[in-house]
Protein backbone atom coordinates (compact mmCIF):
# COMPACT_ATOMS: atom_id res chain seq x y z
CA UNK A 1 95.27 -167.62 -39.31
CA UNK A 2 95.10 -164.23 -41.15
CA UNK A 3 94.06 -162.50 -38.71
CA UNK A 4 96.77 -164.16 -36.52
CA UNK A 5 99.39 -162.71 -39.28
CA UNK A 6 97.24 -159.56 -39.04
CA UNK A 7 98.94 -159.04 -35.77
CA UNK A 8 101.99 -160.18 -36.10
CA UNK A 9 102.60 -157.50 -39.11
CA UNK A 10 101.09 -154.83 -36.53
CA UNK A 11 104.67 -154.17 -34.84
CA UNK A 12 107.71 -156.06 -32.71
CA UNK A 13 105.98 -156.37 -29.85
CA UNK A 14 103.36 -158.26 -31.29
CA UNK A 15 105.18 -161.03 -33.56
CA UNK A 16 107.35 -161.38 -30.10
CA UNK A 17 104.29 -162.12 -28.50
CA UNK A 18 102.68 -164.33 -31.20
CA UNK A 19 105.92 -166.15 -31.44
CA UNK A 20 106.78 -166.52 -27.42
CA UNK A 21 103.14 -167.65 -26.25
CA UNK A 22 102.66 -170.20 -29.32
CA UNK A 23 106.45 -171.50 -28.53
CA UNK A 24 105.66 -172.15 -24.78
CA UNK A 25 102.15 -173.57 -25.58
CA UNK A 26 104.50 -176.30 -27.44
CA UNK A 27 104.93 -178.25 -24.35
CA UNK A 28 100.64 -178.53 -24.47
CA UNK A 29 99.93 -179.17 -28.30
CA UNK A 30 103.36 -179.31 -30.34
CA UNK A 31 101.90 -178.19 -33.91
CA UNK A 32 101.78 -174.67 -31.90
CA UNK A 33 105.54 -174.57 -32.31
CA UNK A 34 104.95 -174.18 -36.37
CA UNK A 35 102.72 -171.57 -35.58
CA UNK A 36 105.28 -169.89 -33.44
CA UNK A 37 107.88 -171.09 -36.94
CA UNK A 38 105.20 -169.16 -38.79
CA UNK A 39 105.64 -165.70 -37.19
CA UNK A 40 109.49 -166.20 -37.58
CA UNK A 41 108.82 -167.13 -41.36
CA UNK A 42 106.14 -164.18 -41.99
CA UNK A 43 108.45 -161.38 -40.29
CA UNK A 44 111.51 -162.65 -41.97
CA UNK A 45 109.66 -162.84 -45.52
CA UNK A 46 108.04 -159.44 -45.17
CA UNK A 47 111.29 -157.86 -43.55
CA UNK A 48 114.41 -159.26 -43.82
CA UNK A 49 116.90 -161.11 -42.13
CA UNK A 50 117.84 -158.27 -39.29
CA UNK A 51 113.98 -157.85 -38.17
CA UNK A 52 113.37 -161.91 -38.53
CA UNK A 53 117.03 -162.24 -36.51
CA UNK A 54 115.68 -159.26 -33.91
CA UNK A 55 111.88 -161.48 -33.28
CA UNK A 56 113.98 -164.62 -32.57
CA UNK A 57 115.65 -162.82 -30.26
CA UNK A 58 113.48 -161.20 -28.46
CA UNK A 59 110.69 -163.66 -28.53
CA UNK A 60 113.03 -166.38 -27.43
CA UNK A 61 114.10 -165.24 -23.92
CA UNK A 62 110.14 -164.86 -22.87
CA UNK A 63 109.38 -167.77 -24.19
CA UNK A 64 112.21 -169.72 -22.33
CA UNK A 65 111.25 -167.20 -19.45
CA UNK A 66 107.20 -168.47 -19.35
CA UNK A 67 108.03 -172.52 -20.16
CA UNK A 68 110.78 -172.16 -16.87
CA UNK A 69 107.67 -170.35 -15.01
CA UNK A 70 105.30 -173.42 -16.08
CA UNK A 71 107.05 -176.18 -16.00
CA UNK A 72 109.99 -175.13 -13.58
CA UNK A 73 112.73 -175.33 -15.50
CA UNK A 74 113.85 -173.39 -18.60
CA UNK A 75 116.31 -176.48 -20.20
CA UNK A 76 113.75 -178.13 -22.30
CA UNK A 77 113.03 -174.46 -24.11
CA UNK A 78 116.57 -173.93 -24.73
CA UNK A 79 117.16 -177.05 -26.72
CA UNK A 80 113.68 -176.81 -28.89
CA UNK A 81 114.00 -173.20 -29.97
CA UNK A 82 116.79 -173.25 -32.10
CA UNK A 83 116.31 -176.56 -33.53
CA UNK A 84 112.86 -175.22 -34.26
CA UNK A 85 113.72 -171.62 -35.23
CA UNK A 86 116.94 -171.14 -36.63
CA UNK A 87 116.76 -173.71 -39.95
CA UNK A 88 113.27 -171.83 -40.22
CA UNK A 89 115.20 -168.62 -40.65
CA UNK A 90 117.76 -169.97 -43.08
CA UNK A 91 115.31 -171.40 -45.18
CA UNK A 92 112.95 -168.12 -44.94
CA UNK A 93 116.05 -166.12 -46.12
CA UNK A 94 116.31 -168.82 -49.25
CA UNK A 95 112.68 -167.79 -50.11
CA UNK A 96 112.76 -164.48 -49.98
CA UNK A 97 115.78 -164.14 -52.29
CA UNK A 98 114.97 -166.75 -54.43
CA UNK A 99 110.83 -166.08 -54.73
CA UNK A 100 110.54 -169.48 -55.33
CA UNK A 101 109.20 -172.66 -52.63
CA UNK A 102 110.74 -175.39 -55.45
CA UNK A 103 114.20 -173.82 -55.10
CA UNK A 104 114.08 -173.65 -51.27
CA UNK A 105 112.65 -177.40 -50.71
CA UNK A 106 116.10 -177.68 -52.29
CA UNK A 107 117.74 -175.89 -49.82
CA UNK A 108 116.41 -177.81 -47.23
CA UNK A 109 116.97 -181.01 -48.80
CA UNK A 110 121.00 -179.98 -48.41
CA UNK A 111 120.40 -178.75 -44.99
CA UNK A 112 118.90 -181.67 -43.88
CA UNK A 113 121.59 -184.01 -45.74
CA UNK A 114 124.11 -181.61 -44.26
CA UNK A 115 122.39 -181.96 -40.46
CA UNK A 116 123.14 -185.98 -40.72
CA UNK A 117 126.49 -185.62 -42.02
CA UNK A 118 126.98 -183.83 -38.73
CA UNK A 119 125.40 -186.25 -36.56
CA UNK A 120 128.09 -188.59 -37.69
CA UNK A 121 131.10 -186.14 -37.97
CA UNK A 122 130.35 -184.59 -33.90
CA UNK A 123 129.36 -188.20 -33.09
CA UNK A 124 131.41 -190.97 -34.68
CA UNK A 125 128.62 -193.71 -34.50
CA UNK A 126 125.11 -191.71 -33.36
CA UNK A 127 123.51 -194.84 -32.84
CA UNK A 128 125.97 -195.00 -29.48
CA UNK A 129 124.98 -191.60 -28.15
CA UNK A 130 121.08 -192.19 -28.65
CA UNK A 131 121.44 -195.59 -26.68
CA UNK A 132 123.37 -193.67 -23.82
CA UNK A 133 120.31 -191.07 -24.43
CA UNK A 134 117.84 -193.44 -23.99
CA UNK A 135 119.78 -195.12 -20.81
CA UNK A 136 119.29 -191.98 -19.20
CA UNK A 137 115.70 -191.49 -19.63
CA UNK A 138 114.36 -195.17 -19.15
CA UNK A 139 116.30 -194.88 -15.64
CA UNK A 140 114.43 -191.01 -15.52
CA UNK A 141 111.16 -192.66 -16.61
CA UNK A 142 111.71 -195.91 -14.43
CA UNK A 143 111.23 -193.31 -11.59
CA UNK A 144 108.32 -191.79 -12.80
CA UNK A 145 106.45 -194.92 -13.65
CA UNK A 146 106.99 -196.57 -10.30
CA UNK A 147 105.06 -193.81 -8.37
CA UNK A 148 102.29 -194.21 -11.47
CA UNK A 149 101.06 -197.74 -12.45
CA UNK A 150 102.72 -200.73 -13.32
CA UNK A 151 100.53 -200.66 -16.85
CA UNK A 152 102.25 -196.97 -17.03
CA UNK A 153 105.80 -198.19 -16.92
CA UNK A 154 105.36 -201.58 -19.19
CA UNK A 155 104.25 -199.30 -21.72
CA UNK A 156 107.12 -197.01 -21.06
CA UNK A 157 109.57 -200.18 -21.15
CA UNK A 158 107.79 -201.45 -24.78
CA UNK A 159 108.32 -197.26 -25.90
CA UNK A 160 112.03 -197.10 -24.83
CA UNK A 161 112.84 -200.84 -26.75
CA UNK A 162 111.37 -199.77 -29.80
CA UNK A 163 113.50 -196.40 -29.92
CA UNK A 164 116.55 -198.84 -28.86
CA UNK A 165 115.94 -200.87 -31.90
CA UNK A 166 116.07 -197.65 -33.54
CA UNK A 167 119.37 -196.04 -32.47
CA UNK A 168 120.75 -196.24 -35.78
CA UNK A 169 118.36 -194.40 -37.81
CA UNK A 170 117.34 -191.99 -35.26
CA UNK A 171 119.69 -188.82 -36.75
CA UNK A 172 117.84 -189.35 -39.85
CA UNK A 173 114.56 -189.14 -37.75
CA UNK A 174 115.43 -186.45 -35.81
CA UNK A 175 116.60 -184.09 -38.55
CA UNK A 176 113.40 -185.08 -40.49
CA UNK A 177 111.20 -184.07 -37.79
CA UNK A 178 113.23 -180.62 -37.43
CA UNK A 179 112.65 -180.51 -41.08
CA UNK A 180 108.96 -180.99 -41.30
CA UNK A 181 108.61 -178.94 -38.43
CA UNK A 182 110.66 -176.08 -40.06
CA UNK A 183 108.95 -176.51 -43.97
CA UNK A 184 105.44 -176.51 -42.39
CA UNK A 185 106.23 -173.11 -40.60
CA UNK A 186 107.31 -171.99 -43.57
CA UNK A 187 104.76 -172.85 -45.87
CA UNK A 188 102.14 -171.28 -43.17
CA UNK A 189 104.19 -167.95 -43.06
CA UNK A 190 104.04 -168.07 -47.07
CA UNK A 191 100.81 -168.52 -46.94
CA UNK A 192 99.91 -165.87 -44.14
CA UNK A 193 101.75 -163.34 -46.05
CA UNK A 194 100.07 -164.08 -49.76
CA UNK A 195 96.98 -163.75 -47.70
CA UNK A 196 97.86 -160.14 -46.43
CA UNK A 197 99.80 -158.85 -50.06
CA UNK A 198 99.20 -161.11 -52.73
CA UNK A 199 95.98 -163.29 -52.11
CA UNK A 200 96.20 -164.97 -55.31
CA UNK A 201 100.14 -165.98 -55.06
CA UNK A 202 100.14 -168.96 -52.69
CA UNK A 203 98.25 -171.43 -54.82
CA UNK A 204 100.19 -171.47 -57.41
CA UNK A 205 103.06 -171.30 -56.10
CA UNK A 206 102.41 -174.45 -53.62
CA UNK A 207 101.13 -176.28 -56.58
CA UNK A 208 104.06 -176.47 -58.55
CA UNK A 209 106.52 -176.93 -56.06
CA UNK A 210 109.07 -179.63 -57.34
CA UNK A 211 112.44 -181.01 -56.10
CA UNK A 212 113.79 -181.61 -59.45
CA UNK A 213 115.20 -184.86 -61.28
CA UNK A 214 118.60 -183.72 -59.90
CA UNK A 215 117.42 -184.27 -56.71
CA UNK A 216 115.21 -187.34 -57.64
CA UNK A 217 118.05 -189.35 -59.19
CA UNK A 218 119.96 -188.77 -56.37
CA UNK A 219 117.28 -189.96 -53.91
CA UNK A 220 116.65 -193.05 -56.00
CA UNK A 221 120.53 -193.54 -56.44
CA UNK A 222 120.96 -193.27 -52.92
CA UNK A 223 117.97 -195.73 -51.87
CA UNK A 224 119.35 -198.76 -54.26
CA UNK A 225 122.47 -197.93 -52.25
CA UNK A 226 120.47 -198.25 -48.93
CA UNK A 227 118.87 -201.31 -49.67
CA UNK A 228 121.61 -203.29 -50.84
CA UNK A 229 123.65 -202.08 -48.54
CA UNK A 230 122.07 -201.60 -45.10
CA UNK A 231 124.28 -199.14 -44.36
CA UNK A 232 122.87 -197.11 -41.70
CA UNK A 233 123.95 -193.66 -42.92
CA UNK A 234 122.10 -194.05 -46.24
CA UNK A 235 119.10 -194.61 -44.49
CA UNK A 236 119.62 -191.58 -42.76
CA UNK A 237 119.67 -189.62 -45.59
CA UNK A 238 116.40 -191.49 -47.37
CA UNK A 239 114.74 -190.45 -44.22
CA UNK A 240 115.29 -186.99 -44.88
CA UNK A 241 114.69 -186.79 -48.44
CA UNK A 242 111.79 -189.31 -48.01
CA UNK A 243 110.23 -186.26 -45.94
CA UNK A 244 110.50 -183.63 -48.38
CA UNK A 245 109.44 -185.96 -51.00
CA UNK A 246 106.08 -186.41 -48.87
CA UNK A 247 105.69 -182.92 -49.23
CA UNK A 248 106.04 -182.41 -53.04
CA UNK A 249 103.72 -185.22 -52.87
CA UNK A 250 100.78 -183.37 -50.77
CA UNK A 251 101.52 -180.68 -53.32
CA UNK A 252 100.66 -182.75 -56.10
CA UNK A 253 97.55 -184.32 -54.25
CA UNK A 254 96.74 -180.46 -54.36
CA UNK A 255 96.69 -179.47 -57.29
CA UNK A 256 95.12 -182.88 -58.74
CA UNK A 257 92.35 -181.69 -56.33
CA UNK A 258 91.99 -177.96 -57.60
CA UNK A 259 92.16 -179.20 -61.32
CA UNK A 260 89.17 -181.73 -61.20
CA UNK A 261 87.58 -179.54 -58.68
CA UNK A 262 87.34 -182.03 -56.07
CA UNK A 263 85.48 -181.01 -52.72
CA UNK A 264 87.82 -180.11 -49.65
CA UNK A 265 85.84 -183.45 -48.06
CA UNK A 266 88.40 -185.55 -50.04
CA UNK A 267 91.26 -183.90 -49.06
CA UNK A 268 90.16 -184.07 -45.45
CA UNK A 269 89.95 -187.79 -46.06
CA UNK A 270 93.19 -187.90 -47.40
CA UNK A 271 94.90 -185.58 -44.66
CA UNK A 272 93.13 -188.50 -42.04
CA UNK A 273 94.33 -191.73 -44.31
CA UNK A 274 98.11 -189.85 -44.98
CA UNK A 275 100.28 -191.05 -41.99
CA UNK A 276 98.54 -194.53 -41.15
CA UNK A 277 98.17 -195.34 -44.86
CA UNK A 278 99.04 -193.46 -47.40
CA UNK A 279 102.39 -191.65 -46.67
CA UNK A 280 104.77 -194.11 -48.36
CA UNK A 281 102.53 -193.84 -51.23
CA UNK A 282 102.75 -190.02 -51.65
CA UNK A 283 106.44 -189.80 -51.30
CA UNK A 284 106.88 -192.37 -54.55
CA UNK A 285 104.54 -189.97 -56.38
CA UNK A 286 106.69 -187.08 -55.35
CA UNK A 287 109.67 -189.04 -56.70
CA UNK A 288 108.05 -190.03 -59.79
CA UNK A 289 106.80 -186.72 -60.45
CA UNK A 290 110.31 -185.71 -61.06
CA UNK A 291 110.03 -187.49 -64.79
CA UNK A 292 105.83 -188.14 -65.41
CA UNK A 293 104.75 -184.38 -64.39
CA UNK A 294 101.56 -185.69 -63.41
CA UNK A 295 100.43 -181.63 -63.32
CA UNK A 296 100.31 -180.88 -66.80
CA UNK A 297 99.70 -184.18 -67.89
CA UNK A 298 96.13 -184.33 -66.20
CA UNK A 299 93.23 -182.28 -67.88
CA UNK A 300 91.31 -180.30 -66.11
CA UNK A 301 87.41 -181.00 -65.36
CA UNK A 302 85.40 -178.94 -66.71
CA UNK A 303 83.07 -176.82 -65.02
CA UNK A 304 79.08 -177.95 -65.12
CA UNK A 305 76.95 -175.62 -66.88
C-alpha cells in the first residue's frame, strides 16, 4: 500500500489512474472501491480540496468510461461513484483542517444522521420506494434465474424476501454502508500519507480516536427511544451511529493490542470472529468507552528482559 501511495503522490495522471482502475475493478472485488476512496483521501489530505476536487473529476469519467467498456453499460458507475467519492471528500476536507480523526468520526456521524433525514424528507416513507426497488429487480432477476437453475432463482426468491422484510430499515443500511465504505478510505489514505511524511503519526492518532460522550448520550438516548418505540426512523439512525461506534471500537481493540504487546495473530483472529461474532460486542465497547476510557485505564505490559 505505500508504494501504491508512492504513485499516486508521483503526479495527476497517476492518482487518476490509481483511482479509475481500482473504481472499475469494484464490480470484481468491492473493497477495491476504498482503495480507489483512498487515492481521493491521500490527494485531498496532501493537497487540498481543488487538486482532491480535480482527481474526482478526472478519474471519474475513465472509470465510468472502462466499467461501460466491461460490462456494457456505464449506469451502474454513475450511481456508485459519488455515493462512494464525494462524502469521502467532505470528510477528507474535515481532516485536513481539523488534524484530528476523533473530530471527523464526528463529522460523519452528522453526515450520516443528515443522509437518513433525507431519505425520509425526498421520500416520505423509504420503506415504499425500496419495496418498488426490489419489485423491479426480483422481476429483473426472475429473468435471469429462469435461463440459470431453478436452485439459482429459489435462492434469489429467499434473498429478495429477506431485503422485503427489511424495507424499513434499509436507508439506515444503505447510508451505513456508504459510511463504512467512505471512513475505511479514509483511514487508508491517513494512513498512506503518515507512511510517506510522518511514519510515526498514524498510530497514535488511530488509537485514540473517540466519538465523545456528546455523541454517546445521544446514541444511547436515541436507542431507549428505538426500542420502546419501534419507530423505524430511530433505527435508522442507530444503524448509522452503531457503525461508527464499531469503528471506535476496532480502535480500542487496537490499542489494547499495542499496549500488552499482543501478536498481530490475535488481531487476525479477531478481524475473522468481528462480523459473525463479535461486532455487536465492539460497538457497546465503543459506546462505553465514552465514560470508562478503557485506554488509560489499562497498564501497559511490560517488556521481557
Amino acid at each position: 500500500m505505500k508504494a501504491l501511495a508512492v504513485f499516486v503522490m508521483r503526479g495527476r495522471a497517476s492518482a487518476v489512474l490509481v483511482a479509475a482502475v481500482a473504481a472499475t475493478l469494484f464490480w470484481l472485488f468491492p473493497p477495491f472501491l476504498i482503495v480507489s476512496g483512498a487515492a481521493v483521501a491521500l490527494v485531498t489530505l496532501r493537497r487540498g480540496a481543488v487538486e482532491g476536487a480535480l482527481l474526482m473529476a478526472l478519474a471519474g469519467p475513465v472509470a465510468v468510461g472502462l466499467a461501460g467498456f466491461a460490462q456494457g453499460t456505464p449506469w451502474p458507475m454513475l450511481e456508485v461513484l459519488p455515493i462512494g467519492w464525494l462524502p469521502l471528500w467532505l470528510l477528507a476536507l474535515v481532516l485536513r483542517a481539523t488534524v484530528s480523526l476523533s473530530r471527523t468520526f464526528q463529522a460523519a456521524a452528522l453526515l450520516g444522521l443528515l443522509g437518513v433525514a433525507g431519505f425520509y424528507a425526498a421520500l416520505g416513507d423509504p420503506a415504499i420506494w425500496w419495496l418498488n426497488v426490489l419489485s423491479r429487480w426480483e422481476q429483473e432477476l426472475a429473468a435471469l434465474a429462469a435461463m440459470g437453475q431453478a436452485a439459482d432463482r429459489a435462492m434469489l426468491e429467499q434473498l429478495l424476501t429477506l431485503l422485503k422484510e427489511w424495507a424499513p430499515f434499509l436507508p439506515g443500511q444503505a447510508v451505513s454502508a456508504a459510511l463504512l465504505l467512505a471512513l475505511l478510505a479514509l483511514i487508508l489514505g491517513r494512513w498512506q500519507q503518515a507512511a510517506l511524511f510522518n511514519p510515526a503519526g498514524f498510530r497514535p492518532e488511530f488509537h485514540q480516536l473517540r466519538l465523545g460522550r456528546p455523541l454517546a448520550t445521544l446514541a444511547l438516548a436515541l436507542f431507549g427511544a428505538a426500542v420502546l418505540s419501534g419507530w423505524p426512523l430511530l433505527i435508522n439512525f442507530m444503524l448509522v451511529l452503531g457503525t461508527l461506534y464499531t469503528l471506535q471500537g476496532v480502535a480500542l481493540v487496537h490499542a489494547v493490542a499495542f499496549k500488552w504487546q499482543l501478536s498481530p495473530a490475535w488481531l487476525l483472529l479477531f478481524y475473522l470472529l468481528l462480523i459473525p461474532l463479535l461486532s455487536q460486542l465492539v460497538m457497546a465497547l465503543g459506546v462505553a468507552d465514552a465514560w470508562a476510557d478503557f485506554r488509560n485505564r489499562i497498564q501497559p505490559r511490560l517488556s521481557k528482559r
